[in-house]
Protein backbone atom coordinates (compact mmCIF):
# COMPACT_ATOMS: atom_id res chain seq x y z
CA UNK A 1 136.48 112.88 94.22
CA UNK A 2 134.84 109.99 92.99
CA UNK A 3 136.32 107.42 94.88
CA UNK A 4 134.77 109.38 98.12
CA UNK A 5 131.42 109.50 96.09
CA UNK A 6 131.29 105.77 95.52
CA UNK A 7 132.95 105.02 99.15
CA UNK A 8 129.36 107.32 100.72
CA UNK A 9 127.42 105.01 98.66
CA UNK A 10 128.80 101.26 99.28
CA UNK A 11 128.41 102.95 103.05
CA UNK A 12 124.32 103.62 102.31
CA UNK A 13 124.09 100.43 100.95
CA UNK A 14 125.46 98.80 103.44
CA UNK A 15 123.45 100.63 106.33
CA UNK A 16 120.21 100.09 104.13
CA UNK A 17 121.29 96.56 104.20
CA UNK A 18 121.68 96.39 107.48
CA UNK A 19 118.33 98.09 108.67
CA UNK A 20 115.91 95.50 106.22
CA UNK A 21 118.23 93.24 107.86
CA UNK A 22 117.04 94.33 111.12
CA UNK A 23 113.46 94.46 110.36
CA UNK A 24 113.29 90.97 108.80
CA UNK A 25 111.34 88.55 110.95
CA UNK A 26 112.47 84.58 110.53
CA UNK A 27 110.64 82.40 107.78
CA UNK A 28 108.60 80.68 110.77
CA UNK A 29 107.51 83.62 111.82
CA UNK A 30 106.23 84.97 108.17
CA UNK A 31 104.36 81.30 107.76
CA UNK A 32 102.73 81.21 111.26
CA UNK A 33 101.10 85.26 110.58
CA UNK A 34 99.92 84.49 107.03
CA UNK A 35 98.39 81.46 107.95
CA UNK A 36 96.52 83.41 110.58
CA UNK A 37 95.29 86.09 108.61
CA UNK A 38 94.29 83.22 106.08
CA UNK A 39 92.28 81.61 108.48
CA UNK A 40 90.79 85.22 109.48
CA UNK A 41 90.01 86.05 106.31
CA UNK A 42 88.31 82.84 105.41
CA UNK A 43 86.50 83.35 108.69
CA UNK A 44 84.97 86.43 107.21
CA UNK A 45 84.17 84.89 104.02
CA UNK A 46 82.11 82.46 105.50
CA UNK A 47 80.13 84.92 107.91
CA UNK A 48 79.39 86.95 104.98
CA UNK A 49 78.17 84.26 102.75
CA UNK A 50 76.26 83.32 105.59
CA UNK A 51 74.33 86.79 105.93
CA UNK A 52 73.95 87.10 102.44
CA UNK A 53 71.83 84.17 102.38
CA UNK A 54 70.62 84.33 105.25
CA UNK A 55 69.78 88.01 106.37
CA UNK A 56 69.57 90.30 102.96
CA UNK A 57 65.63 90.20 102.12
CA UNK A 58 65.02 88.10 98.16
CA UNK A 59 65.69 91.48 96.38
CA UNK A 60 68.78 92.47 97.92
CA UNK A 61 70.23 88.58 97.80
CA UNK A 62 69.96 88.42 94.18
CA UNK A 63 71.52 92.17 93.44
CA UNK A 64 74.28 91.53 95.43
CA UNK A 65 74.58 88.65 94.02
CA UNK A 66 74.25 89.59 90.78
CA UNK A 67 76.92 91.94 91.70
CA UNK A 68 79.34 89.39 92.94
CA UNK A 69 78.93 87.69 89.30
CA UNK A 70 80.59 91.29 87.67
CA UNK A 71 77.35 92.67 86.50
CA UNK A 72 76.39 96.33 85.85
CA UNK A 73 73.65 98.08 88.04
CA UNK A 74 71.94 98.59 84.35
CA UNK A 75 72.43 94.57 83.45
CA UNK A 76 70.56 93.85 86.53
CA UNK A 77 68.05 96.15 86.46
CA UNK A 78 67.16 94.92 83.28
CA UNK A 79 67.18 91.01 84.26
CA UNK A 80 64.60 91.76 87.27
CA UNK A 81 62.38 94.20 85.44
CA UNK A 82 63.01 97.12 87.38
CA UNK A 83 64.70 101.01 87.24
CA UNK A 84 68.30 101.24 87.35
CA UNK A 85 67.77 103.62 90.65
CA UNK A 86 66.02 101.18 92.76
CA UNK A 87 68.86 98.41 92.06
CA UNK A 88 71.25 100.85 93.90
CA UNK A 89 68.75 101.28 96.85
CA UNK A 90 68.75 97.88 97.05
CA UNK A 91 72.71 97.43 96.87
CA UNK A 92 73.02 100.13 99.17
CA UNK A 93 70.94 98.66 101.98
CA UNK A 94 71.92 95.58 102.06
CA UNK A 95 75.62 96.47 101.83
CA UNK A 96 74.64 98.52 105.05
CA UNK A 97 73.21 95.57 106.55
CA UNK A 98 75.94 93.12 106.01
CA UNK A 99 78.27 95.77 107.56
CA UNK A 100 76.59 96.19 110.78
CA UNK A 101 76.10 92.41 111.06
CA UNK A 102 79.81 91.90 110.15
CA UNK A 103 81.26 94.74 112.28
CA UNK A 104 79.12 93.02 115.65
């Protein structure tokens, strides 16, 4: 009985095997669609610095900045002299900006 148990799973293996098999696209192809999505990605990178500089009024520029840099709503409320609350109304809006100019 376990010879027929190991026999059922050298046959899974091999049909798993198989199917990845299947599925694989060639080297080429893996190069050409990472390279793409690099390039897409790098697209976007640059279109958001852009409108961060750009089109985010002086406020929201350096909170979202600020948050880019790793700091804490309460670390940058402190720096520009003001409540904790507005610093989220300001990272709020202008990550509602960016996302309707990014999404046009």
């Amino acid at each position: 009985m376990l010879r027929k148990q190991a026999d059922f799973a050298e046959i899974l293996v091999d049909q798993l095997r198989l199917e990845s098999f299947a599925n694989e696209q060639s080297a080429y192809h893996a190069a050409d669609e990472e390279s793409h999505r690099a390039k897409l990605l790098d697209r976007y990178r640059s279109r958001l610095k852009y409108h961060i500089c750009h089109s985010l009024s002086r406020r929201q520029q350096q909170v979202i900045q600020a948050y880019l840099k790793g700091h804490r709503e309460r670390e940058i409320a402190a720096d520009l002299g003001v409540k904790q609350q507005v610093v989220n109304t300001y990272k709020h809006r202008a990550i509602k900006r960016l996302h309707q100019l990014l999404s046009e």
